[in-house]
Each structure stands twice: as structure tokens, then as C-alpha cells.
PDB file of N, CA and C in Angstrom:
ATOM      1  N   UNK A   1       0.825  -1.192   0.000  1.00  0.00           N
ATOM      2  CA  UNK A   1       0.000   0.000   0.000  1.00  0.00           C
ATOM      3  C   UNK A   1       0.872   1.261   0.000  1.00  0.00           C
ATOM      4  N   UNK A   2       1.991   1.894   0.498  1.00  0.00           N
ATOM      5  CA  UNK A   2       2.973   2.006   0.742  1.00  0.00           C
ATOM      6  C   UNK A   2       3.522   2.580  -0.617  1.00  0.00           C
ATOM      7  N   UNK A   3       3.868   1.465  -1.409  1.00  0.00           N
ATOM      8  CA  UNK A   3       4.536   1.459  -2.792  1.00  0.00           C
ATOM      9  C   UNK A   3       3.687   2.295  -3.555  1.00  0.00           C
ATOM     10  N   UNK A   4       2.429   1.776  -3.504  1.00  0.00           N
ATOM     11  CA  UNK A   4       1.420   2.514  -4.437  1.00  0.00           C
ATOM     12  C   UNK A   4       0.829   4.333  -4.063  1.00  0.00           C
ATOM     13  N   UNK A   5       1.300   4.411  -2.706  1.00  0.00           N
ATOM     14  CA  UNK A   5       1.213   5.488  -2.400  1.00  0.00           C
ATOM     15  C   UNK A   5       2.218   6.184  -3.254  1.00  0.00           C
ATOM     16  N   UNK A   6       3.345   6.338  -2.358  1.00  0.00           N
ATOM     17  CA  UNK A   6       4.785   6.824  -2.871  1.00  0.00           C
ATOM     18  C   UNK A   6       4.356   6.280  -4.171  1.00  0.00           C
ATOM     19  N   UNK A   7       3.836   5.784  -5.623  1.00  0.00           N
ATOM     20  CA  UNK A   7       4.418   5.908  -6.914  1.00  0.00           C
ATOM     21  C   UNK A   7       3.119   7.295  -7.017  1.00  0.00           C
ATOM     22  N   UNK A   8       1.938   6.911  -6.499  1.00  0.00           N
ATOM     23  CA  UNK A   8       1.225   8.027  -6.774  1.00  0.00           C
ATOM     24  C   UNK A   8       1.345   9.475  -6.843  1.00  0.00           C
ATOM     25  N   UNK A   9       2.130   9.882  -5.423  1.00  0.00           N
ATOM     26  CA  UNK A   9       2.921  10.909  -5.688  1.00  0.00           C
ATOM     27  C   UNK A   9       3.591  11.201  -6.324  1.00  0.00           C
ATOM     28  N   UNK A  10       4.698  10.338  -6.498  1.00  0.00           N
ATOM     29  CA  UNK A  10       5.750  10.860  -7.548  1.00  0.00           C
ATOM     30  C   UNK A  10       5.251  11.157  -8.882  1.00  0.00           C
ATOM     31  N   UNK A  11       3.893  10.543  -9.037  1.00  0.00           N
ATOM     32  CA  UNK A  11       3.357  10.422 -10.421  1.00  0.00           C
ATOM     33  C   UNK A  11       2.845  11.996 -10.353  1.00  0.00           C
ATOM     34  N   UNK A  12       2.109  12.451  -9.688  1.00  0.00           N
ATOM     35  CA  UNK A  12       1.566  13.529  -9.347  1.00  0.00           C
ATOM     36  C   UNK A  12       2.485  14.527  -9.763  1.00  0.00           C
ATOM     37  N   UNK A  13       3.953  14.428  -8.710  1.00  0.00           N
ATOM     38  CA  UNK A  13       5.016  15.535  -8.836  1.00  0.00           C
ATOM     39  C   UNK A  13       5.428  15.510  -9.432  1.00  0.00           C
ATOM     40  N   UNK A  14       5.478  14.405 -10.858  1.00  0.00           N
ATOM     41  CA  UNK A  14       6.635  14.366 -11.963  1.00  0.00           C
ATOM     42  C   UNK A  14       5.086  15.563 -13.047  1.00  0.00           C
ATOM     43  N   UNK A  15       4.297  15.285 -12.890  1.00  0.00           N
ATOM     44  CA  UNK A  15       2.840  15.539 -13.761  1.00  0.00           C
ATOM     45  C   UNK A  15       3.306  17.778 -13.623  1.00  0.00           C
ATOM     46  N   UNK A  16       3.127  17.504 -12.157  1.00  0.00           N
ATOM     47  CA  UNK A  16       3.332  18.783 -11.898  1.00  0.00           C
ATOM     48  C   UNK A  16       4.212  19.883 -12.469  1.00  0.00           C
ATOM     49  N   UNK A  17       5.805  18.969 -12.320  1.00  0.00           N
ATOM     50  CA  UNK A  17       6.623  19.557 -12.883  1.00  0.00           C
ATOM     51  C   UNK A  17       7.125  19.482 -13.853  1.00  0.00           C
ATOM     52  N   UNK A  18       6.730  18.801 -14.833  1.00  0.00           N
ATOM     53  CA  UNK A  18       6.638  19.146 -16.515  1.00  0.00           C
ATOM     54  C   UNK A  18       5.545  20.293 -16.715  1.00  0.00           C
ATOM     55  N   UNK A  19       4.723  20.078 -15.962  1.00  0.00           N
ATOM     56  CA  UNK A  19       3.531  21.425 -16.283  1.00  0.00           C
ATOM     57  C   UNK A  19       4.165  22.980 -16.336  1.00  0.00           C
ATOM     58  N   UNK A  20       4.938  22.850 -14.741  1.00  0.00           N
ATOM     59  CA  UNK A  20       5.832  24.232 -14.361  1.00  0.00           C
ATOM     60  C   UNK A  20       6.595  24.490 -15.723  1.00  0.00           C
ATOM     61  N   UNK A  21       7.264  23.190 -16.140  1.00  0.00           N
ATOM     62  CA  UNK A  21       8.820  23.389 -17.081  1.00  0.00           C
ATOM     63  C   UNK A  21       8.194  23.629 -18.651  1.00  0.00           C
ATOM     64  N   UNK A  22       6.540  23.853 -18.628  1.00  0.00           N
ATOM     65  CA  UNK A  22       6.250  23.813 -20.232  1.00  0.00           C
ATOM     66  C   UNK A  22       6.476  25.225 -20.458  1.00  0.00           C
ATOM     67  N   UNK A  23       6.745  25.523 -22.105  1.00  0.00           N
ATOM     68  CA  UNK A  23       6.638  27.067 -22.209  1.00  0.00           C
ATOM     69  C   UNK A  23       4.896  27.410 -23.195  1.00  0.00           C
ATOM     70  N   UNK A  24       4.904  28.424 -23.579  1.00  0.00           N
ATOM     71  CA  UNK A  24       3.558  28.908 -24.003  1.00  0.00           C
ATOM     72  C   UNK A  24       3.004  27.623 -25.002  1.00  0.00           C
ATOM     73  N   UNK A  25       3.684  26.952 -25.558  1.00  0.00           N
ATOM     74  CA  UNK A  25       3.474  26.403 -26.849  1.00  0.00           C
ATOM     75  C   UNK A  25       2.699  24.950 -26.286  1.00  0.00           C
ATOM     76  N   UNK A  26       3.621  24.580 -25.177  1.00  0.00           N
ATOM     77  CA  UNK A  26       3.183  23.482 -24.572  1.00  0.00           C
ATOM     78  C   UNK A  26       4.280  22.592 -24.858  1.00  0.00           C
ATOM     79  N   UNK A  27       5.074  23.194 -25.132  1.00  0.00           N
ATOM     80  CA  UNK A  27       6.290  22.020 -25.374  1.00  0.00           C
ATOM     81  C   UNK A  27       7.245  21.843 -24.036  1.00  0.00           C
ATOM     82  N   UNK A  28       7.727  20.761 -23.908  1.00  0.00           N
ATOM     83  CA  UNK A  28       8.160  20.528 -22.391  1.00  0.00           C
ATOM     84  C   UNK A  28      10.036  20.917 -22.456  1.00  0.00           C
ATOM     85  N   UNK A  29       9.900  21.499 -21.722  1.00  0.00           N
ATOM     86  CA  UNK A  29      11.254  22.526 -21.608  1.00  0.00           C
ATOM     87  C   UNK A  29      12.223  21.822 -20.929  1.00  0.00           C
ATOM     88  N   UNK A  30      11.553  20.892 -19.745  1.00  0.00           N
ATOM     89  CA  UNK A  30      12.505  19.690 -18.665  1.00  0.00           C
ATOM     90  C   UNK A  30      13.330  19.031 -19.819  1.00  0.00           C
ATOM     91  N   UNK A  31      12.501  18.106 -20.540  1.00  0.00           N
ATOM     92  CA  UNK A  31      12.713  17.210 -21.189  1.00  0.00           C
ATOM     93  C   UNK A  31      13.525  17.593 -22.540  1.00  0.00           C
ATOM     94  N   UNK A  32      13.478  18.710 -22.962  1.00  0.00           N
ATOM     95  CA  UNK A  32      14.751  19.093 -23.609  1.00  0.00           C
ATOM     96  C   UNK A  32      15.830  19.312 -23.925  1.00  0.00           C
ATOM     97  N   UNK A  33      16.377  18.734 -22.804  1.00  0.00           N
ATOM     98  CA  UNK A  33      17.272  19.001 -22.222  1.00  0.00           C
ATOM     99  C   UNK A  33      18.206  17.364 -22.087  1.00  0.00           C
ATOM    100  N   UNK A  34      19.132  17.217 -23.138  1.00  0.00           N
ATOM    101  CA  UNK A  34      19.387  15.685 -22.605  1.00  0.00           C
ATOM    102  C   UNK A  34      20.296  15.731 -21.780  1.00  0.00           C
ATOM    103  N   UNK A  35      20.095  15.563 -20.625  1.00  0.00           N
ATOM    104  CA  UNK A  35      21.451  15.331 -19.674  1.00  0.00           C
ATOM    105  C   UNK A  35      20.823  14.424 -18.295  1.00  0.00           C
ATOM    106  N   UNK A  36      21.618  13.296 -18.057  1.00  0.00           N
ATOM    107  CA  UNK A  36      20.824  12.020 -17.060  1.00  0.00           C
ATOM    108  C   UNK A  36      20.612  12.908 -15.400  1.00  0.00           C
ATOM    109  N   UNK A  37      21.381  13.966 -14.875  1.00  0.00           N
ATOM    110  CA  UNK A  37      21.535  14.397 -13.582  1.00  0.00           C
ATOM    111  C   UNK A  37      20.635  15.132 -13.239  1.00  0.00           C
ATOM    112  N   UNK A  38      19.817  16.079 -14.110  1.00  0.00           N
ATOM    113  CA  UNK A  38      19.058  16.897 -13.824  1.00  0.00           C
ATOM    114  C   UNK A  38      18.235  17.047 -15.017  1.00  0.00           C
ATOM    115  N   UNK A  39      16.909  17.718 -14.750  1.00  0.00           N
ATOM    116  CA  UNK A  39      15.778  17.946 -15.811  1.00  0.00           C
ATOM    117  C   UNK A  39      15.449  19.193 -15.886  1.00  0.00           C
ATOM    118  N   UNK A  40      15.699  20.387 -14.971  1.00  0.00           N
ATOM    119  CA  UNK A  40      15.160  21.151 -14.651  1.00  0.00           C
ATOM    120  C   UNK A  40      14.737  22.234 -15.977  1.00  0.00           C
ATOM    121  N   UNK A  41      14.078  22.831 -15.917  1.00  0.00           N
ATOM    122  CA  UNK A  41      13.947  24.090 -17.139  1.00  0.00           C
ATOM    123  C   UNK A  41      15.181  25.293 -16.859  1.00  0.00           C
ATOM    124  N   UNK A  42      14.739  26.057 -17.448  1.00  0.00           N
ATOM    125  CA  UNK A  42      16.098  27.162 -17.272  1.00  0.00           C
ATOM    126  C   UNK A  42      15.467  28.186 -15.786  1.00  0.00           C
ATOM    127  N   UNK A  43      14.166  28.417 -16.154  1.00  0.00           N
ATOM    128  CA  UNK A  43      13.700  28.751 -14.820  1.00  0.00           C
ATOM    129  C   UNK A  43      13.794  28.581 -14.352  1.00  0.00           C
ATOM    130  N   UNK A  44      13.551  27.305 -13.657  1.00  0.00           N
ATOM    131  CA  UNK A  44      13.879  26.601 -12.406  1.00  0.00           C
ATOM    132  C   UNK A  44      15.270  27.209 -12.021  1.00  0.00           C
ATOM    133  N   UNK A  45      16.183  26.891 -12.707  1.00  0.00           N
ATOM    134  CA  UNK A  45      17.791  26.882 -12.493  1.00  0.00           C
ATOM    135  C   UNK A  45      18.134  28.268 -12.278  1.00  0.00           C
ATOM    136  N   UNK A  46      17.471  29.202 -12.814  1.00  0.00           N
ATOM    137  CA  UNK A  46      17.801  31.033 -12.621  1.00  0.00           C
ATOM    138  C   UNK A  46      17.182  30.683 -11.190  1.00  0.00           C
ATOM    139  N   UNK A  47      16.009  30.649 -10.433  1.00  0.00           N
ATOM    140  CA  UNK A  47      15.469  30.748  -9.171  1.00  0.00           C
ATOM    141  C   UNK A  47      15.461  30.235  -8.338  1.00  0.00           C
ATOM    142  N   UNK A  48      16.297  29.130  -8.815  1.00  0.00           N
ATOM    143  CA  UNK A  48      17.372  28.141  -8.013  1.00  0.00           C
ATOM    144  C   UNK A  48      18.595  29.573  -7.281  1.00  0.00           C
ATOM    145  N   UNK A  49      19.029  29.413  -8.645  1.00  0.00           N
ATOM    146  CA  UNK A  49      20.290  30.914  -8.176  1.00  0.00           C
ATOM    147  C   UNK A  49      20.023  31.536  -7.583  1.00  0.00           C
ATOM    148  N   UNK A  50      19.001  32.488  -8.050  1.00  0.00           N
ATOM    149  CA  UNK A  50      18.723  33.782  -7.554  1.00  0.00           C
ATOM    150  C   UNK A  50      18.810  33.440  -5.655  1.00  0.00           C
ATOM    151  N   UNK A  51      18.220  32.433  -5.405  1.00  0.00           N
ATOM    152  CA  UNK A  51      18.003  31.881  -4.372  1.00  0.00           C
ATOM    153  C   UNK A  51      19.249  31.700  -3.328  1.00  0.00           C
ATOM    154  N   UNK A  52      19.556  30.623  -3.917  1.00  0.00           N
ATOM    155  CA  UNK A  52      21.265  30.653  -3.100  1.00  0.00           C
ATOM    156  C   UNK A  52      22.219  32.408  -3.000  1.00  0.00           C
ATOM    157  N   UNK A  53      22.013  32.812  -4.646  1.00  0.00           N
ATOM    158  CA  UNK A  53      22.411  33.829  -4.505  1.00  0.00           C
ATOM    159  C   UNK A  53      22.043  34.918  -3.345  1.00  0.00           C
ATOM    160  N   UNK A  54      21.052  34.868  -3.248  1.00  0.00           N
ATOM    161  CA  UNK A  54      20.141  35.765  -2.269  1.00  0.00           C
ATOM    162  C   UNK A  54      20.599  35.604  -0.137  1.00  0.00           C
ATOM    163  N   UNK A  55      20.962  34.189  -0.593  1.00  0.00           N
ATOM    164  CA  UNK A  55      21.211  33.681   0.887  1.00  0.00           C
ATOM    165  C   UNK A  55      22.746  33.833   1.090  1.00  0.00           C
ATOM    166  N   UNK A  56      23.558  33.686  -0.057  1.00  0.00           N
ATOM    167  CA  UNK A  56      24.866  34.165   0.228  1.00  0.00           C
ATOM    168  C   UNK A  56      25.137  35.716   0.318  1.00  0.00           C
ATOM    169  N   UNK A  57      24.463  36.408  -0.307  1.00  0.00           N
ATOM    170  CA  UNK A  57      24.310  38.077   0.370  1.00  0.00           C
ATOM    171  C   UNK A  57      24.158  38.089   1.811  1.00  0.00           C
ATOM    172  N   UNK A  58      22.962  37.257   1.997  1.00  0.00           N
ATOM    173  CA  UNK A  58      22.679  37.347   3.225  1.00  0.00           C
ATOM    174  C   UNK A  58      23.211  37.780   4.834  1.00  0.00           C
ATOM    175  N   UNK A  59      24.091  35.861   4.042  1.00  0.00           N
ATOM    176  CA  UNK A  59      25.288  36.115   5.032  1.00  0.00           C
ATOM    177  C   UNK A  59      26.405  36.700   5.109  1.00  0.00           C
ATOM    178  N   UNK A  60      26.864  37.347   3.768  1.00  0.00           N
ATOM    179  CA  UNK A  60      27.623  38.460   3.788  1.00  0.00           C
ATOM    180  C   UNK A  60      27.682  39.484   4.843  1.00  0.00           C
ATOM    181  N   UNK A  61      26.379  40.013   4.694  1.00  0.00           N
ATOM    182  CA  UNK A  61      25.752  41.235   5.148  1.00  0.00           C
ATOM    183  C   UNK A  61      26.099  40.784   7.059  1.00  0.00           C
ATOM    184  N   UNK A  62      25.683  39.918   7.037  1.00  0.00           N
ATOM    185  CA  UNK A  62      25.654  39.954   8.388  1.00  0.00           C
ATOM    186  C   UNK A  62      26.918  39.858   8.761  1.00  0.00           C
ATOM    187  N   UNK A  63      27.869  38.933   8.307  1.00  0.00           N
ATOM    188  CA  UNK A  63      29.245  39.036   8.701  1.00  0.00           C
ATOM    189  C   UNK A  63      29.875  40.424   8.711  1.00  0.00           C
ATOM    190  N   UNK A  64      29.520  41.400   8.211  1.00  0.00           N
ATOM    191  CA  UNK A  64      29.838  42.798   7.910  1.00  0.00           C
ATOM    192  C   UNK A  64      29.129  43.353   9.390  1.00  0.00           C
ATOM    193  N   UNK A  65      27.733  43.303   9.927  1.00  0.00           N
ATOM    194  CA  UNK A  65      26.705  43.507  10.570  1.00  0.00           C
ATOM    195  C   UNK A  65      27.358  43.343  12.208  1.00  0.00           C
ATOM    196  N   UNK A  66      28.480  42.357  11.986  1.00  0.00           N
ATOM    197  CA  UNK A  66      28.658  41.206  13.467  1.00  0.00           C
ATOM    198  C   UNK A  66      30.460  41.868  13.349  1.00  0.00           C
ATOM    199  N   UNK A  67      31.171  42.685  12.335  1.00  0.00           N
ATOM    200  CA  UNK A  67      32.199  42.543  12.428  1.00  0.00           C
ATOM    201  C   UNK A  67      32.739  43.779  13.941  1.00  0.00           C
ATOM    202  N   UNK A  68      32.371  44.406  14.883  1.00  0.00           N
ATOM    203  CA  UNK A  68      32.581  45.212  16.103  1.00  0.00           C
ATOM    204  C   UNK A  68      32.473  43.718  17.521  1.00  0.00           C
ATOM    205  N   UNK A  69      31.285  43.432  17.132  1.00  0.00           N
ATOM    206  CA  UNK A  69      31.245  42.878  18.031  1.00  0.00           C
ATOM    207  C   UNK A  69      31.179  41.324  18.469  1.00  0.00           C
ATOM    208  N   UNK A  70      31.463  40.503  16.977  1.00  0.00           N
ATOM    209  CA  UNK A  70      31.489  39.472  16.698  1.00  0.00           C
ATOM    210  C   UNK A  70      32.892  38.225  16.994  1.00  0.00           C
ATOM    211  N   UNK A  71      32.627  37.393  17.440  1.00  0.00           N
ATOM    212  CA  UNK A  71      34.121  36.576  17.635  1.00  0.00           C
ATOM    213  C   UNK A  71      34.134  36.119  16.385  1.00  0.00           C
ATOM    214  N   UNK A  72      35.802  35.871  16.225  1.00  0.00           N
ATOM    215  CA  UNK A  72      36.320  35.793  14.937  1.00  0.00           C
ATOM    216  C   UNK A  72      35.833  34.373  14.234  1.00  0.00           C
ATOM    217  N   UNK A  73      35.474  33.571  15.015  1.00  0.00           N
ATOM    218  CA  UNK A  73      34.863  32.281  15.077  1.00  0.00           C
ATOM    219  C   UNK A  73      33.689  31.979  13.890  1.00  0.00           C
ATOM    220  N   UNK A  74      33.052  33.613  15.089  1.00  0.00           N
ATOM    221  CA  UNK A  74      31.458  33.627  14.219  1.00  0.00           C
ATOM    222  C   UNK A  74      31.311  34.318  13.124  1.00  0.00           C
ATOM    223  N   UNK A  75      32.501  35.254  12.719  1.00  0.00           N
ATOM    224  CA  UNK A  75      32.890  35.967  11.365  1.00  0.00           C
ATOM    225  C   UNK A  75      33.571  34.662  10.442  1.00  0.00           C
ATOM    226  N   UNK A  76      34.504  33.724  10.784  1.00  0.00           N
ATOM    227  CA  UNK A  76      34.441  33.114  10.039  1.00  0.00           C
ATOM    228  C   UNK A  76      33.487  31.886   9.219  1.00  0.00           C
ATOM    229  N   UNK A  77      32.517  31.432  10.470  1.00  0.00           N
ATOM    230  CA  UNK A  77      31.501  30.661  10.259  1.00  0.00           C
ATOM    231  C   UNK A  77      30.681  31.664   8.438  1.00  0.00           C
ATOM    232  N   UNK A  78      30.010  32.691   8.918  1.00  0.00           N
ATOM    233  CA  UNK A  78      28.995  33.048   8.330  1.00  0.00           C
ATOM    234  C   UNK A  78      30.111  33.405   7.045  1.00  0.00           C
ATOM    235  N   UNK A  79      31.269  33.748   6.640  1.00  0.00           N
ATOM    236  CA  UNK A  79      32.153  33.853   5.850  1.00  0.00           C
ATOM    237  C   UNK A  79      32.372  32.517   4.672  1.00  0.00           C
ATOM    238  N   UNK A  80      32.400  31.119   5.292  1.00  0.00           N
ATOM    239  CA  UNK A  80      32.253  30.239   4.669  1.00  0.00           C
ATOM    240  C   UNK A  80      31.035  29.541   4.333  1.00  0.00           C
ATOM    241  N   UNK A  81      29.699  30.232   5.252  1.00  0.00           N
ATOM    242  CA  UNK A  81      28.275  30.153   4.640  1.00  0.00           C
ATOM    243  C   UNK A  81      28.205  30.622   3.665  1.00  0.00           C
ATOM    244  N   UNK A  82      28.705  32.351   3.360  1.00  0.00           N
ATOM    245  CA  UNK A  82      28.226  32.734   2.350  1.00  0.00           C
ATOM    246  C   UNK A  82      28.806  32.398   1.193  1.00  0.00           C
ATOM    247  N   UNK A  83      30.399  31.808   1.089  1.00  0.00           N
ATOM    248  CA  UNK A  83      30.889  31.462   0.105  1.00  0.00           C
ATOM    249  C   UNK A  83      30.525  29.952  -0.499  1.00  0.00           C
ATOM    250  N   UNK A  84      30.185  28.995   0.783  1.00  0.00           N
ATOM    251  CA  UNK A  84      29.222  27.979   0.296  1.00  0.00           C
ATOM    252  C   UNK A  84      28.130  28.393  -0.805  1.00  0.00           C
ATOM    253  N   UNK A  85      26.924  29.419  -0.246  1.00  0.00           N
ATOM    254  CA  UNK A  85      25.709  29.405  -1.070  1.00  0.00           C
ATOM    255  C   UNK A  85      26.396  30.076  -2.276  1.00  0.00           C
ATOM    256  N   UNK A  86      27.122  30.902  -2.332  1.00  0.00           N
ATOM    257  CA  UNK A  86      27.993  31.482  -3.258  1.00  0.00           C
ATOM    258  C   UNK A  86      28.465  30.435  -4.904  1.00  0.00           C
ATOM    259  N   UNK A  87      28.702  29.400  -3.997  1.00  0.00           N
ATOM    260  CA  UNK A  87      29.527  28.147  -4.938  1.00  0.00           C
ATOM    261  C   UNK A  87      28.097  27.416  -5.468  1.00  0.00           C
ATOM    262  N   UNK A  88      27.103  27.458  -4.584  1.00  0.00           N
ATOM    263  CA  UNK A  88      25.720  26.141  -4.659  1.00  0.00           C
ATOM    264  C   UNK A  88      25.200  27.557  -6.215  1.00  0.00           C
ATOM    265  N   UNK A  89      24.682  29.048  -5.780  1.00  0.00           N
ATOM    266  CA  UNK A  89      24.666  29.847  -7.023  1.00  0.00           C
ATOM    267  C   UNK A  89      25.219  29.371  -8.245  1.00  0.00           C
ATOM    268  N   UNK A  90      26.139  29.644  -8.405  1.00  0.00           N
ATOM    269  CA  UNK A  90      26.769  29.209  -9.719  1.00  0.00           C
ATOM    270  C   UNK A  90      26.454  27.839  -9.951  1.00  0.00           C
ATOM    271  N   UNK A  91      27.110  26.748  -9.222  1.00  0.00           N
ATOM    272  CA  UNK A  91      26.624  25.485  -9.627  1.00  0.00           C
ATOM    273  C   UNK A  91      25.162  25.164  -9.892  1.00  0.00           C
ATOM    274  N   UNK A  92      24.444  25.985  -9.169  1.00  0.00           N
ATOM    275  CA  UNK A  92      23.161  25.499  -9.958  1.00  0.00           C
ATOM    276  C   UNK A  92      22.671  25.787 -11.303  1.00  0.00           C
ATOM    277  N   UNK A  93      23.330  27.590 -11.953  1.00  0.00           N
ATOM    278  CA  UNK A  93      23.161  27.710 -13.096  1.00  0.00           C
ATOM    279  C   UNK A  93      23.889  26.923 -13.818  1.00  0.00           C
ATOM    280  N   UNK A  94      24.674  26.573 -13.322  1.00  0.00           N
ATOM    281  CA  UNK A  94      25.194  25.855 -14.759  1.00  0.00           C
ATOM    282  C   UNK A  94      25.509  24.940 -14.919  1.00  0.00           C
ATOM    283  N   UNK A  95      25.673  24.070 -13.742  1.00  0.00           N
ATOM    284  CA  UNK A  95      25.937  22.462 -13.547  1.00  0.00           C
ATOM    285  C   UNK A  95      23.872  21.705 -13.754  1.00  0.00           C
TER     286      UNK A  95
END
């Protein structure tokens, strides 16, 4: 019961997200794409970025925010956060 659940969903979410990845025409934008690792549309992958991108500012900002009164600890923590989401940005556009 189980199995048939979980395929139902996935059936659902795969349904879903060819819908997201179509463009005006109705042609499927995922699936255009031949590569075995990922399907995503180009959308997806910009708001993917924008995303990470957005969170590595983030923590920029705050490491800047924390630098008076911050231990060097916690300046370096949020320093290699932001250069993490920094690296996940790029890799998502284009990997």
C-alpha cells in the first residue's frame, strides 16, 4: 500500500513539474534538455540561483553587521556560509 502510495505521488510531482517546465506552446522545456543528472527548465535553475544567490548576500551582510562585536569564530563561520551558497549559485546555473 505504501509502494502505491509513494508511486502516486511521484506520479503527481513528476505531472506537476513538466507542467511548471512547459513554455507557451506546450512544449516541455525539462525534457529538452538531454542530460541524465538533472531535468530542470532554465527557470527553475535562474530561481534556483537567484536563491542561493540571495542567501549568500545574506550572510555576507551579516558578517559585515557582526564585524565590532562578533568573535572571529562567528565571522568566520557566516564567511564560509556565504561562500558555500555562493559556490551552490553558480553550480546550480550551470551544472
Amino acid at each position: 500500500m505504501i509502494s502505491r502510495l509513494r508511486e502516486k505521488l511521484l506520479g503527481h510531482f513528476n505531472e506537476q513539474h513538466e507542467l511548471d517546465c512547459s513554455d507557451a506552446s506546450g512544449a516541455n522545456l525539462a525534457s529538452s534538455r538531454s542530460t541524465e543528472v538533472d531535468d530542470d527548465c532554465l527557470g527553475c535553475r535562474v530561481v534556483g540561483s537567484i536563491t542561493f544567490g540571495g542567501a549568500s548576500g545574506y550572510m555576507l551582510v551579516q558578517r559585515f553587521r557582526i564585524s565590532a562585536r562578533g568573535t572571529p569564530a562567528h565571522k568566520a563561520l557566516l564567511s564560509v556560509l556565504s561562500g558555500a551558497f555562493a559556490t551552490a549559485a553558480v553550480a546550480r546555473i550551470f551544472l
